[in-house]
N, C-alpha and C. Protein backbone atom coordinates (compact mmCIF):
# COMPACT_ATOMS: atom_id res chain seq x y z
N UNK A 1 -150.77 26.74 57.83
CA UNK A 1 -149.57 25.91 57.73
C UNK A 1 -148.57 26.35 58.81
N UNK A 2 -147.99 25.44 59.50
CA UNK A 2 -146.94 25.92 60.49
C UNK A 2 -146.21 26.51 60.18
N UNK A 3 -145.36 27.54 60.95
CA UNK A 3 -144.18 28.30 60.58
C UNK A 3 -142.98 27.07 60.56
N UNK A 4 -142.68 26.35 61.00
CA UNK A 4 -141.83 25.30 60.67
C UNK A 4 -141.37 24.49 59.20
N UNK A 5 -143.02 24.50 58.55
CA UNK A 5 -143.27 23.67 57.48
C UNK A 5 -142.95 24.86 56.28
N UNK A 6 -143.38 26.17 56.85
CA UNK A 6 -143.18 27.04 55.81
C UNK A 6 -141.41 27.40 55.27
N UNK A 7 -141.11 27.38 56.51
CA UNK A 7 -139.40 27.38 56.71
C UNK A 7 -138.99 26.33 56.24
N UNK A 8 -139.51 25.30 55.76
CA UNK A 8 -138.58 24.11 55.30
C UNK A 8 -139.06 24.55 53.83
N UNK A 9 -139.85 24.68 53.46
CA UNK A 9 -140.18 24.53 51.78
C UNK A 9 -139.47 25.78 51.97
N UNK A 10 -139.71 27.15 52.36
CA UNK A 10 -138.90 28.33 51.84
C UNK A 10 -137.68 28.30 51.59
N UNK A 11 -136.92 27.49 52.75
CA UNK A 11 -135.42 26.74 51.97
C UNK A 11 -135.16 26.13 51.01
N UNK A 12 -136.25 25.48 50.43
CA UNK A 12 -136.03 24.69 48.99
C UNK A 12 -135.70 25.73 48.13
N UNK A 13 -136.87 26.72 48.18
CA UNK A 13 -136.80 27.92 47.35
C UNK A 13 -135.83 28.47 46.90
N UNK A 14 -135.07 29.59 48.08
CA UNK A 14 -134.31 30.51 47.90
C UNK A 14 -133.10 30.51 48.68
N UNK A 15 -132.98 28.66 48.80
CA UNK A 15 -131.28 28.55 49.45
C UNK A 15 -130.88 29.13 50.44
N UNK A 16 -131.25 29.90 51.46
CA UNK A 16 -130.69 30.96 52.42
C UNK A 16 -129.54 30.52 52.84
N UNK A 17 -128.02 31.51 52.66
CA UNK A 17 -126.96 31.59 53.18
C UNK A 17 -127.29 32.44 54.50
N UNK A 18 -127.33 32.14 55.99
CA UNK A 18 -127.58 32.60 57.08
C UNK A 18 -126.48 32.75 57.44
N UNK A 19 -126.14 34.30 58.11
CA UNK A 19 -125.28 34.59 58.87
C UNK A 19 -125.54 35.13 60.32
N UNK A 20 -124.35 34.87 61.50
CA UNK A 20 -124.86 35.96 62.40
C UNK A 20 -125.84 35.52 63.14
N UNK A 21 -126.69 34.38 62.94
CA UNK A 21 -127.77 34.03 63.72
C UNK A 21 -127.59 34.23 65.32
N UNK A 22 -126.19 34.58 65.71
CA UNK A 22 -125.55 34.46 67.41
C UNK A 22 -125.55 35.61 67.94
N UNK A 23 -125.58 36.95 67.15
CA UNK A 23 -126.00 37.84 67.13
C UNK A 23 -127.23 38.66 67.69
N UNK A 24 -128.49 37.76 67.66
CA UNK A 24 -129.93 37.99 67.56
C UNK A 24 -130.03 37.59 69.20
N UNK A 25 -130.27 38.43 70.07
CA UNK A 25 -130.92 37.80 71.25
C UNK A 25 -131.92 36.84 71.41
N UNK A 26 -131.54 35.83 72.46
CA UNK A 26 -132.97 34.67 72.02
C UNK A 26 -133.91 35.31 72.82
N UNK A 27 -134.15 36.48 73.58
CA UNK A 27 -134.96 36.74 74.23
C UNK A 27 -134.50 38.28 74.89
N UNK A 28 -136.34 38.82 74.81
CA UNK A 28 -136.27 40.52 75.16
C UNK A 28 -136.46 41.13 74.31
N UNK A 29 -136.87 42.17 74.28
CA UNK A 29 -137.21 43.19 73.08
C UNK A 29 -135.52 43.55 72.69
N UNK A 30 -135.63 43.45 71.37
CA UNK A 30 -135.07 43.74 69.54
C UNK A 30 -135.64 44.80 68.50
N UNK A 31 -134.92 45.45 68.08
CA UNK A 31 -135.11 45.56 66.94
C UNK A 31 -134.34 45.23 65.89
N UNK A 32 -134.89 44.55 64.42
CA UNK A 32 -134.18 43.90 63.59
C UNK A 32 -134.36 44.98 62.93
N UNK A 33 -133.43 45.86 62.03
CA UNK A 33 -133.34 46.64 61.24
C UNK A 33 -132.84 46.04 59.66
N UNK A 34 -133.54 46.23 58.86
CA UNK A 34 -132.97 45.76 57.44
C UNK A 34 -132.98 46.74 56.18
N UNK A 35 -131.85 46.33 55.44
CA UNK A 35 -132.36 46.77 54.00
C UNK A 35 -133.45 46.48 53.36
N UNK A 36 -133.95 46.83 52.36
CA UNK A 36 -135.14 46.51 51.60
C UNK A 36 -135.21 46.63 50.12
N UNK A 37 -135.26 44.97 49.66
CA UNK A 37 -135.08 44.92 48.58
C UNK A 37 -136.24 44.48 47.84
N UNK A 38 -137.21 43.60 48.32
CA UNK A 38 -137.93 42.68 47.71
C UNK A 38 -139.24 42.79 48.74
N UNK A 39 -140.76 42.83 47.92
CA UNK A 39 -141.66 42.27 48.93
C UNK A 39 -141.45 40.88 49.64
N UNK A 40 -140.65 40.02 49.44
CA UNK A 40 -140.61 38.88 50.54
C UNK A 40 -139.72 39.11 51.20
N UNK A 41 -138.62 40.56 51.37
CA UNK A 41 -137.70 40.49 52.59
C UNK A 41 -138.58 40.16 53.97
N UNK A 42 -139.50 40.49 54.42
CA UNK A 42 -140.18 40.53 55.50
C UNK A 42 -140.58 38.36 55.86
N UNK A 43 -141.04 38.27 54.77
CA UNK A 43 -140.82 36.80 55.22
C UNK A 43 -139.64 35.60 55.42
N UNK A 44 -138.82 36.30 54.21
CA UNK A 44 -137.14 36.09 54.48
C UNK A 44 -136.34 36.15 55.84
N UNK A 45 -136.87 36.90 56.15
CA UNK A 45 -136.33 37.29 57.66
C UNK A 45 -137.00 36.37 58.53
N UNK A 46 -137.88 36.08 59.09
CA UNK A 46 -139.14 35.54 59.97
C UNK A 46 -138.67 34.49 59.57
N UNK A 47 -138.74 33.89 58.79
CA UNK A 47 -138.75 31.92 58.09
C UNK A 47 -136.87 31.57 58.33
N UNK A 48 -135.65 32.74 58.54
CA UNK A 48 -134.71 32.42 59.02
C UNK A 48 -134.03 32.66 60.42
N UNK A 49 -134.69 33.65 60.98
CA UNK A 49 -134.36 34.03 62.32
C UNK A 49 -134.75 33.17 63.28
N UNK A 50 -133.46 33.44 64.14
CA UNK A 50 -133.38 32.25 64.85
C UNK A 50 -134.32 32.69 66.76
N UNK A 51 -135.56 33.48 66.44
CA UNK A 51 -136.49 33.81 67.15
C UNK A 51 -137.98 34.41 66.51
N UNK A 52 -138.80 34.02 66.75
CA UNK A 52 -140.24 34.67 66.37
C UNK A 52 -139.92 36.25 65.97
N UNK A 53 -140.16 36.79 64.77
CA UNK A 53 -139.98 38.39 64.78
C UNK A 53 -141.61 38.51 64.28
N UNK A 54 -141.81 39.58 64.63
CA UNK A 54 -142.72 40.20 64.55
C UNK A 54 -142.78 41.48 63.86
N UNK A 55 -143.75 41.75 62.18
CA UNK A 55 -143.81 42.90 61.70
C UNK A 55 -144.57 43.29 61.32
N UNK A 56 -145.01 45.05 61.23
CA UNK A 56 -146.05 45.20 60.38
C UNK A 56 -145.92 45.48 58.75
N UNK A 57 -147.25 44.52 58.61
CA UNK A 57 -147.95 44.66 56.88
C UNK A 57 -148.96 45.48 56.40
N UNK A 58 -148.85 46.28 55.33
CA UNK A 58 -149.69 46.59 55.04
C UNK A 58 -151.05 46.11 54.87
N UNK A 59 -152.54 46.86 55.66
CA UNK A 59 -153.42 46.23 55.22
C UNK A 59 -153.96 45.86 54.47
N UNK A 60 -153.57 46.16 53.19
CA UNK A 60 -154.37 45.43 51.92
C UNK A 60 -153.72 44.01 51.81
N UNK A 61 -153.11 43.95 52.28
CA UNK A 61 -152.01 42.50 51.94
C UNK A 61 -153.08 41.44 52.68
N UNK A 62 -154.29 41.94 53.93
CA UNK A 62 -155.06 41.03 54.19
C UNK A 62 -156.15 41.08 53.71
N UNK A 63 -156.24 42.01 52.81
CA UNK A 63 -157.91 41.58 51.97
C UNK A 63 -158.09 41.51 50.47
N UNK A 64 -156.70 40.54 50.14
CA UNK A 64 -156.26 41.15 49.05
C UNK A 64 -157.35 39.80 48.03
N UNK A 65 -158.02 39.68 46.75
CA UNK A 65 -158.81 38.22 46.52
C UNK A 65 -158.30 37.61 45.56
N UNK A 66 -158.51 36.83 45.41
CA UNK A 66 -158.10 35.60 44.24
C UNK A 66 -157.55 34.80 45.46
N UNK A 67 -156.84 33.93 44.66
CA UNK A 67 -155.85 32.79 44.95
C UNK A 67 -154.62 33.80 45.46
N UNK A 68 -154.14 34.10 45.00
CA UNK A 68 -152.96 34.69 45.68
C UNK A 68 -153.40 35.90 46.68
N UNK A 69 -154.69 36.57 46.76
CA UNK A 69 -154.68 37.43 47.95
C UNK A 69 -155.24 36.43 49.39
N UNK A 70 -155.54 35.33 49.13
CA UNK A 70 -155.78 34.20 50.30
C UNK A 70 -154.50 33.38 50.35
N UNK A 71 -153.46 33.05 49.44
CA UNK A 71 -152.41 32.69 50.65
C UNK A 71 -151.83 33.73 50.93
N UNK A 72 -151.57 34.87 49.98
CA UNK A 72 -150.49 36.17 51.33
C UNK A 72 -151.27 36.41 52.50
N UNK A 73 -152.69 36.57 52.63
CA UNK A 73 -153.07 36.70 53.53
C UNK A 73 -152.79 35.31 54.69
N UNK A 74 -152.90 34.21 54.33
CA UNK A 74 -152.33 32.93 55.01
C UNK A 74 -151.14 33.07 55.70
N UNK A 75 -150.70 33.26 54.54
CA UNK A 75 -148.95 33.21 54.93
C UNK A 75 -148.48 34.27 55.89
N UNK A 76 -148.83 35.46 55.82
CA UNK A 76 -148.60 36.69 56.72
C UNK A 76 -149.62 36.30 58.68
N UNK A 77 -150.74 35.57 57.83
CA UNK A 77 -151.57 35.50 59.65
C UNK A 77 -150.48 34.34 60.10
N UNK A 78 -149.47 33.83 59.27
CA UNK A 78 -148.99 32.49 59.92
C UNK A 78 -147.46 33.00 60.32
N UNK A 79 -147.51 33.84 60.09
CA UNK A 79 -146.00 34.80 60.61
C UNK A 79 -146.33 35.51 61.45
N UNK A 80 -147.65 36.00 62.02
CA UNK A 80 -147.76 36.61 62.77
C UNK A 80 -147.63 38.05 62.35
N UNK A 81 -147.48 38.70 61.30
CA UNK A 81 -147.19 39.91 60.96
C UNK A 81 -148.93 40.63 61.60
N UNK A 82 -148.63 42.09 61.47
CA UNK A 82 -149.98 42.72 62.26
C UNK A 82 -150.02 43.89 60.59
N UNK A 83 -151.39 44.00 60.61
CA UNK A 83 -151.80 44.86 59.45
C UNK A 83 -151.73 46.39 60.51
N UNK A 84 -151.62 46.85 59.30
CA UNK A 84 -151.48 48.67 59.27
C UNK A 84 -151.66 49.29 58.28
N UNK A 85 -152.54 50.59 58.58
CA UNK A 85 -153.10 51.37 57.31
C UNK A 85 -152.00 52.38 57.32
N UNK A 86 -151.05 52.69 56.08
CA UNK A 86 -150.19 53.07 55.76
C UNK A 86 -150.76 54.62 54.91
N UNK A 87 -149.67 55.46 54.72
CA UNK A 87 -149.96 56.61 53.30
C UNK A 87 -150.12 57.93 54.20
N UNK A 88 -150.41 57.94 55.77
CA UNK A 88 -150.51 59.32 56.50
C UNK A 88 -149.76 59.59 57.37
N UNK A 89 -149.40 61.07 57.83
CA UNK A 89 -148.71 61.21 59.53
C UNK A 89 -149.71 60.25 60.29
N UNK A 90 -150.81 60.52 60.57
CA UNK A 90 -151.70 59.50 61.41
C UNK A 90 -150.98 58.31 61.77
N UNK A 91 -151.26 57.88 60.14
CA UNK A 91 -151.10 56.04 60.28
C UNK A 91 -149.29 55.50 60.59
N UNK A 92 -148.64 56.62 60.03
CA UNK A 92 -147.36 56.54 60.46
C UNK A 92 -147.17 56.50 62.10
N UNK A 93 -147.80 57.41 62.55
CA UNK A 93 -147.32 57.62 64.02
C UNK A 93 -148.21 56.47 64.95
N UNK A 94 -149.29 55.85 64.28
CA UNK A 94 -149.87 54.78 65.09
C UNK A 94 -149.02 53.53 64.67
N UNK A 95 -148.44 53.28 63.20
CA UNK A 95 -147.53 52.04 63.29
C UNK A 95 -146.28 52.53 64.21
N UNK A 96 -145.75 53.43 64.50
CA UNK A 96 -144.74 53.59 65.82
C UNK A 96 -144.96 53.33 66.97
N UNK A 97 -146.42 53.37 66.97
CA UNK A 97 -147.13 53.37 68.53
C UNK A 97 -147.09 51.69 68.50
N UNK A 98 -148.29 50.89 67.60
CA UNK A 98 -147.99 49.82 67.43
C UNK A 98 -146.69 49.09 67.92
N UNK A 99 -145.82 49.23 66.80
CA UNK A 99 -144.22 48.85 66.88
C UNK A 99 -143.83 49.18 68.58
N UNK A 100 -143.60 50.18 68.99
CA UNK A 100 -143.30 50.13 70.18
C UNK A 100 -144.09 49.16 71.39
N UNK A 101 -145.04 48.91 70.96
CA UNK A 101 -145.99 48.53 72.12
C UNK A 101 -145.55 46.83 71.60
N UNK A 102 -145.12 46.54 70.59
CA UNK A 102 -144.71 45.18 70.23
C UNK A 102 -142.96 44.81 70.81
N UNK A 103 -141.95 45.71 70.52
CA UNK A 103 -141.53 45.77 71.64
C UNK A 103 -141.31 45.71 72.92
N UNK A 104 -142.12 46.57 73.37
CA UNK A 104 -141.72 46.82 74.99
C UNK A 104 -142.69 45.51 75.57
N UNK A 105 -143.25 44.46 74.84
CA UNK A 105 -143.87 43.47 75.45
C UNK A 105 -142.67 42.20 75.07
N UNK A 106 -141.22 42.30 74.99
CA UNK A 106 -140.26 41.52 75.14
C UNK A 106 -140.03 40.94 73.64
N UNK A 107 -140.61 41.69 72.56
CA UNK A 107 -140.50 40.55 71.03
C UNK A 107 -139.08 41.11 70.30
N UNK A 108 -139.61 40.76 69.16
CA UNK A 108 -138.25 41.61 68.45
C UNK A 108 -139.15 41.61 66.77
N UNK A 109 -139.15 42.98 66.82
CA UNK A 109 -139.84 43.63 65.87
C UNK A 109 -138.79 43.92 64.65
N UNK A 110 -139.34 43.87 63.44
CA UNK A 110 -138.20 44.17 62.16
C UNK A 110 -138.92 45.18 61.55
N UNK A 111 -138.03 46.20 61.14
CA UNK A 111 -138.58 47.49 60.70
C UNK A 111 -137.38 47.44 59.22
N UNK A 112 -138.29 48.43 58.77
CA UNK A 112 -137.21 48.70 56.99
C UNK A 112 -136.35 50.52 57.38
N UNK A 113 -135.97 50.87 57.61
CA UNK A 113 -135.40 52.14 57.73
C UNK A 113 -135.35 52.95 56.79
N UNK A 114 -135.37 52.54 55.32
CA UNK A 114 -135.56 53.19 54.26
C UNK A 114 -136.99 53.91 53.89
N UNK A 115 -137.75 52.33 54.36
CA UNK A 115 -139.22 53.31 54.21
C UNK A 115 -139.97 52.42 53.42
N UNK A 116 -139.14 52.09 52.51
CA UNK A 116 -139.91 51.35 50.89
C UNK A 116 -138.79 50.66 50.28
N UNK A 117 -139.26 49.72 49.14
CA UNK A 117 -138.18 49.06 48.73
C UNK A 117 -137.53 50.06 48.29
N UNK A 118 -136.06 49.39 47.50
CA UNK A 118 -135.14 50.25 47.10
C UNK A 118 -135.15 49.55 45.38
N UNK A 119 -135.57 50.32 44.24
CA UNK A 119 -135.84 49.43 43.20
C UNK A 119 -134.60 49.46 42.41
N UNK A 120 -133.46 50.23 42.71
CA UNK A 120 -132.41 50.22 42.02
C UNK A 120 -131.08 49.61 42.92
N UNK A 121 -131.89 49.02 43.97
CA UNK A 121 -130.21 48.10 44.50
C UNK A 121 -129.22 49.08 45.16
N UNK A 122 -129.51 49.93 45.53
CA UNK A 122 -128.79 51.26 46.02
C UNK A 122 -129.52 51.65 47.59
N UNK A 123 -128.44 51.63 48.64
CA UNK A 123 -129.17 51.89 49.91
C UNK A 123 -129.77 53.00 50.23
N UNK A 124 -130.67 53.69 50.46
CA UNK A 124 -131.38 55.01 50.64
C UNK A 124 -131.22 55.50 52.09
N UNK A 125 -131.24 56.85 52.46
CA UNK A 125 -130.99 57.17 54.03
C UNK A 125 -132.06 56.84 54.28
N UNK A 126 -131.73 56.55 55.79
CA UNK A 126 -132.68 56.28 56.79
C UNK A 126 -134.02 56.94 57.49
N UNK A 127 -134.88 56.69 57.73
CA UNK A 127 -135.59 57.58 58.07
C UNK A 127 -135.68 57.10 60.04
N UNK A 128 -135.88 58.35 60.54
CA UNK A 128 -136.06 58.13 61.94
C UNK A 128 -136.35 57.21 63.04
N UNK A 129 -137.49 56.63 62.30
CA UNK A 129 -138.34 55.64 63.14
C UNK A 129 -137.46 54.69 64.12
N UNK A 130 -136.68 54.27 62.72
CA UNK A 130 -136.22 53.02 63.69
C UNK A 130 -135.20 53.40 65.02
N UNK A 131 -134.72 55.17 64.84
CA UNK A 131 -134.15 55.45 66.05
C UNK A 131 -134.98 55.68 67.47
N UNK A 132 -136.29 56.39 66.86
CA UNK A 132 -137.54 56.89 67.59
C UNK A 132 -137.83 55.39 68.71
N UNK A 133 -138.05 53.90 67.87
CA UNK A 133 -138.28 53.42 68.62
C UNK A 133 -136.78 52.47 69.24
N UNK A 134 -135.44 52.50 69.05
CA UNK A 134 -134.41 52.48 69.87
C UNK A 134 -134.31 53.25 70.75
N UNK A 135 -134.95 54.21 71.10
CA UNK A 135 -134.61 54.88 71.77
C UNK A 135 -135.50 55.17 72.79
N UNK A 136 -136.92 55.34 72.67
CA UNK A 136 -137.51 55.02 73.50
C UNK A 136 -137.92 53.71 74.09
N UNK A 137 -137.42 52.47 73.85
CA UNK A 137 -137.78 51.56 74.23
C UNK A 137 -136.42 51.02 74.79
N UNK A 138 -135.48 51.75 74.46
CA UNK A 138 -134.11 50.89 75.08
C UNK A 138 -133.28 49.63 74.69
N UNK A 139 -134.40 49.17 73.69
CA UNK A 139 -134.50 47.93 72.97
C UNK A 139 -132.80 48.15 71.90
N UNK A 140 -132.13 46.82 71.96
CA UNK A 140 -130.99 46.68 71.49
C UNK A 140 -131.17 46.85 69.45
N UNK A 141 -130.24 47.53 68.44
CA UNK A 141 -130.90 47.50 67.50
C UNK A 141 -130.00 46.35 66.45
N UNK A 142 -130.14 45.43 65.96
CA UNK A 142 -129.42 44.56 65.02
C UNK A 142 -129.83 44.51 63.65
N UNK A 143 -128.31 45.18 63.06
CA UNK A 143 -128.61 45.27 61.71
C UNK A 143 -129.00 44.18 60.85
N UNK A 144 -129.28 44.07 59.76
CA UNK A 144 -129.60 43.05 59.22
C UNK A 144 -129.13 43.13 57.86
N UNK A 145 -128.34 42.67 56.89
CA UNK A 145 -128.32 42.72 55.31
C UNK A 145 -128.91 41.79 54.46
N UNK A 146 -129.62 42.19 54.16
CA UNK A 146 -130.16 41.16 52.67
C UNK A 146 -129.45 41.17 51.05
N UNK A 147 -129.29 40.42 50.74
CA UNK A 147 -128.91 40.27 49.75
C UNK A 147 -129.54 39.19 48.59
N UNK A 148 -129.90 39.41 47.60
CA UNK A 148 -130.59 38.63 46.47
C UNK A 148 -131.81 38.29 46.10
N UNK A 149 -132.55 39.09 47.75
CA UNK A 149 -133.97 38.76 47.47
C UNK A 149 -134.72 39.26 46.38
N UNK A 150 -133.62 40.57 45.73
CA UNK A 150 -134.62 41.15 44.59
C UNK A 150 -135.06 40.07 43.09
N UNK A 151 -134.02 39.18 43.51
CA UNK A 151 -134.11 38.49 42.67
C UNK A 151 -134.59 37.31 42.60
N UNK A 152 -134.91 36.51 43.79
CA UNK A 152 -136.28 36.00 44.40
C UNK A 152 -137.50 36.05 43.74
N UNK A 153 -137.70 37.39 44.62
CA UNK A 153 -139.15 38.24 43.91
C UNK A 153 -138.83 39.25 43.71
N UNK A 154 -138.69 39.33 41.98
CA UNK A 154 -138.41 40.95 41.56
C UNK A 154 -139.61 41.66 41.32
N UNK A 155 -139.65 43.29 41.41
CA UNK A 155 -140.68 44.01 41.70
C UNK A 155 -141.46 43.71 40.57
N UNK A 156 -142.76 43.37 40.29
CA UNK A 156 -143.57 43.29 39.61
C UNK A 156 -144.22 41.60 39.83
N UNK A 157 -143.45 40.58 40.15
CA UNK A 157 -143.52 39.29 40.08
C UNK A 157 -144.58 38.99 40.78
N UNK A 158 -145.10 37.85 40.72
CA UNK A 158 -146.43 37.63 41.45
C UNK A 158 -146.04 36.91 42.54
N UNK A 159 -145.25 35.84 41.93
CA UNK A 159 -144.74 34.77 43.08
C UNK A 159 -142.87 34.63 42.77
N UNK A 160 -142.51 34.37 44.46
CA UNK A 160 -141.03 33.91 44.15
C UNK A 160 -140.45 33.02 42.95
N UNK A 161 -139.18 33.43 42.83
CA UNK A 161 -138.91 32.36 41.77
C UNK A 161 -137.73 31.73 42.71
N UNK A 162 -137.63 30.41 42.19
CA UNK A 162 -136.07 29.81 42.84
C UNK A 162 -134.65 30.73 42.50
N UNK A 163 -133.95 31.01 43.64
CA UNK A 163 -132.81 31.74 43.87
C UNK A 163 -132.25 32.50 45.58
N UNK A 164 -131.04 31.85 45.37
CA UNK A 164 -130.22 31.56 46.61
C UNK A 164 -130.35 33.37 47.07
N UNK A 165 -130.48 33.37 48.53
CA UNK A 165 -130.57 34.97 48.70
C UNK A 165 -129.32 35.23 50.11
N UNK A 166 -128.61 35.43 50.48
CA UNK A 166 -128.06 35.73 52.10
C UNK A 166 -128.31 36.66 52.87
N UNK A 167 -128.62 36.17 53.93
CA UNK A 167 -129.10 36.70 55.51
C UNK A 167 -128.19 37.25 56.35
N UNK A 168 -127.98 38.05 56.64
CA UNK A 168 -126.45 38.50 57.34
C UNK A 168 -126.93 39.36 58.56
N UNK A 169 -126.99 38.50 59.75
CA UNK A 169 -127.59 39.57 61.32
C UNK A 169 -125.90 40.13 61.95
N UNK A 170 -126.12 41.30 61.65
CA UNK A 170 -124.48 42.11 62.37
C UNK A 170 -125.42 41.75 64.28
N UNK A 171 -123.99 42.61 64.63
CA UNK A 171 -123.73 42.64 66.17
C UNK A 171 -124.58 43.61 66.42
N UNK A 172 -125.21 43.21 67.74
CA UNK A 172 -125.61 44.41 68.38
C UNK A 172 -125.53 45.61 68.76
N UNK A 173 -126.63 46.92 68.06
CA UNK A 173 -126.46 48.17 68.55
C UNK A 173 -126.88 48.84 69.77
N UNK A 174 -126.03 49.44 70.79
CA UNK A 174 -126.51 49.81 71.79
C UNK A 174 -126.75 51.20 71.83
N UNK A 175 -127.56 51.44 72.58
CA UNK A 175 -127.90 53.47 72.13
C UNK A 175 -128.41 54.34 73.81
N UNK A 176 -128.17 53.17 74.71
CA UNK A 176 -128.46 53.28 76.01
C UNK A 176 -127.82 54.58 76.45
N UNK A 177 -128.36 55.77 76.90
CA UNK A 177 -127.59 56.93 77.54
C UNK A 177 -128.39 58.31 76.54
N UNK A 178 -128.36 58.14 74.97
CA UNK A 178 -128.91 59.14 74.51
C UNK A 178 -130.47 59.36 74.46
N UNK A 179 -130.28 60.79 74.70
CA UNK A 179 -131.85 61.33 74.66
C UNK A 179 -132.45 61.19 73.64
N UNK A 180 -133.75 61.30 73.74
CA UNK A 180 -134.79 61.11 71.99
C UNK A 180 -134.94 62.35 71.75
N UNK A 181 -134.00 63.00 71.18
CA UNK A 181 -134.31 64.10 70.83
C UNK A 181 -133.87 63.72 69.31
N UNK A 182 -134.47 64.62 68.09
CA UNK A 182 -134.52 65.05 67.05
C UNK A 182 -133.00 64.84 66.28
N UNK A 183 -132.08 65.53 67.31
CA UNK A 183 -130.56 65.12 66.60
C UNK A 183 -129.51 63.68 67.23
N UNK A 184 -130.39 63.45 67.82
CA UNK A 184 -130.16 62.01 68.86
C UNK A 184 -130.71 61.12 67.77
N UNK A 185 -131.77 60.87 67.25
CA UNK A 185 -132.19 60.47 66.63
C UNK A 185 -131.72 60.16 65.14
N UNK A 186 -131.24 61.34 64.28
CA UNK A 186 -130.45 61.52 63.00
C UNK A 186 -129.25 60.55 63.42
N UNK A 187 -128.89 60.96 64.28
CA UNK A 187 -126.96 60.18 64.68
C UNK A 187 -127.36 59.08 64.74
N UNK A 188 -128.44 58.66 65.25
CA UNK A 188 -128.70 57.41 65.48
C UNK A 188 -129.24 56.31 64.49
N UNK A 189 -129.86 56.98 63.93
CA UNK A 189 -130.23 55.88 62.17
C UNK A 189 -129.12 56.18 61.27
N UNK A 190 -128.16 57.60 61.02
CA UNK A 190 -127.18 57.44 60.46
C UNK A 190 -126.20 56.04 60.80
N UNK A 191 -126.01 55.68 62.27
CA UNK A 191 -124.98 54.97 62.56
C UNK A 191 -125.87 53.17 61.92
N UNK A 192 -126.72 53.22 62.66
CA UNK A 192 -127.72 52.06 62.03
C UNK A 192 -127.55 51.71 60.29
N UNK A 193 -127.96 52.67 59.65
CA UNK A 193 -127.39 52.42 58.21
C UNK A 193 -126.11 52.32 57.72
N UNK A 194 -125.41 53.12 58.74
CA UNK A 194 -123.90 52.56 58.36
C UNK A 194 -123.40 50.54 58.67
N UNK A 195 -124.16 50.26 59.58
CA UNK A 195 -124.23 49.07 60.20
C UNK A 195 -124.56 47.90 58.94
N UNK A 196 -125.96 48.67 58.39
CA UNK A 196 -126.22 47.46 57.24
C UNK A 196 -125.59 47.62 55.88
N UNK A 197 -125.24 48.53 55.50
CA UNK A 197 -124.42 49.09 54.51
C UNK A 197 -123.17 47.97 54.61
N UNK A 198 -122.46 48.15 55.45
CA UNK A 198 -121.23 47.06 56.23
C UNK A 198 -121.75 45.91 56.24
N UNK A 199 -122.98 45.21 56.24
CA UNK A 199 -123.29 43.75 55.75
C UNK A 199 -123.52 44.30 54.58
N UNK A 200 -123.98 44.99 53.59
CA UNK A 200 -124.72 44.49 52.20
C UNK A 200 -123.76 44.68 51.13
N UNK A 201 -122.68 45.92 51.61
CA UNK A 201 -121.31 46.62 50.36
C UNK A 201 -122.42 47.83 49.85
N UNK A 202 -123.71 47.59 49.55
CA UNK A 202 -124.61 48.73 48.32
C UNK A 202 -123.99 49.84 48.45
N UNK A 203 -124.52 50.35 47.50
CA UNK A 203 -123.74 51.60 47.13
C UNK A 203 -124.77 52.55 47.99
N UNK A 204 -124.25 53.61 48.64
CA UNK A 204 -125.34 54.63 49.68
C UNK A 204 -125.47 55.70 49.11
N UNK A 205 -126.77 56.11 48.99
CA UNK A 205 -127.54 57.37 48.83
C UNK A 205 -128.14 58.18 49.87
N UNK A 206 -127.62 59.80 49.61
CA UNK A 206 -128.32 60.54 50.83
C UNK A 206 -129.20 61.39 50.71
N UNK A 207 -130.10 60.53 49.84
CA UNK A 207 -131.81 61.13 49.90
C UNK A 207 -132.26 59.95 50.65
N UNK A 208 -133.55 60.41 50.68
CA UNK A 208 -134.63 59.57 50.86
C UNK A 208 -135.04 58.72 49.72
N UNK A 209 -135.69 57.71 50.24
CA UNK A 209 -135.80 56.90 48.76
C UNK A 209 -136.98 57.26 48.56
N UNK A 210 -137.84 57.84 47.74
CA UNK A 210 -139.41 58.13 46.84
C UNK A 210 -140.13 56.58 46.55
N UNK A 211 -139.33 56.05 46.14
CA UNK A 211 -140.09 54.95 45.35
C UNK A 211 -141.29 54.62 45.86
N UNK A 212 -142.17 54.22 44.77
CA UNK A 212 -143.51 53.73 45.74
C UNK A 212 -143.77 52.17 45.67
């Protein structure tokens, strides 16, 4: 199914209040940084942005069977999302490799900074990555806030339910000048989460989020 056609019924769905769309470069490597609330933030994003984004999915999401593991798998090859084997340093440091290499070929990649959803509605610190690849790629970083998708698709649900969610793309982050070093990096997803925090209000936590 076209990404066009999917974007029109997904609006029936879940109402999207879009913000910020002027924000988003129409062109050049991006990174979209978001909160994470819901397994459909990732298509939430893609079906409203106002450019092709590109992300990775976990691979089971493409071999998943029944009826519903053949359209997520549909729906994800029709977004273009790329599978990744998740759960190790390995597979972590090859979805960075990935991600960067999706980047630096001019796209605009959306990453979660938290890591995992957040099941209590509460923002979790950031983890590195998304500075790792701002920073080596030079690539501009734009926050992103979600709001309502948990309630969309709340954790356990099989399929969305009807409910209005808002999209909120902040201004562009620039990070041009600092080194990738280790504490370059901390300053640098600290400031990033401060960014989406400022679209979403959530309340911030300075752990890591566990959830699985």
């Amino acid at each position: 199914m076209p990404v066009r056609t999917l974007s029109f019924l997904a609006r029936l769905i879940f109402r999207p209040r879009v913000l910020g769309t002027g924000n988003v470069p129409r062109t050049g490597p991006v990174v979209i940084a978001a909160n994470h609330l819901s397994f459909v933030d990732s298509v939430v994003i893609a079906l409203v942005a106002p450019r092709r984004v590109v992300f990775l999915a976990k691979a089971e999401y493409f071999t998943g069977k029944g009826l519903r593991g053949r359209l997520v798998r549909r729906l994800f090859h029709a977004l273009g999302a790329i599978p990744v084997e998740r759960g190790t340093y390995h597979s972590a440091r090859a979805s960075l490799d990935a991600a960067q290499r999706i980047i630096n070929g001019g796209n605009a990649f959306a990453i979660y900074p938290e890591g995992t959803r957040s099941l209590d509605g509460r923002l979790y610190r950031g983890r590195a990555g998304v500075a790792w690849l701002a920073l080596s790629t030079g690539a501009p970083v734009v926050p992103v806030g979600l709001q309502g998708t948990e309630r969309l698709q709340p954790v356990g649900s099989r399929l969305p339910r009807p409910h209005r969610v808002t999209v909120h793309f902040g201004r562009p982050l620039e990070f041009a000048g600092r080194e990738n070093t280790a504490r370059e990096r901390r300053r640098t997803t600290d400031e990033i989460m401060a960014a989406i925090r400022a679209l979403t209000g959530q309340e911030h936590v300075t752990e890591y989020n566990a959830a699985a």
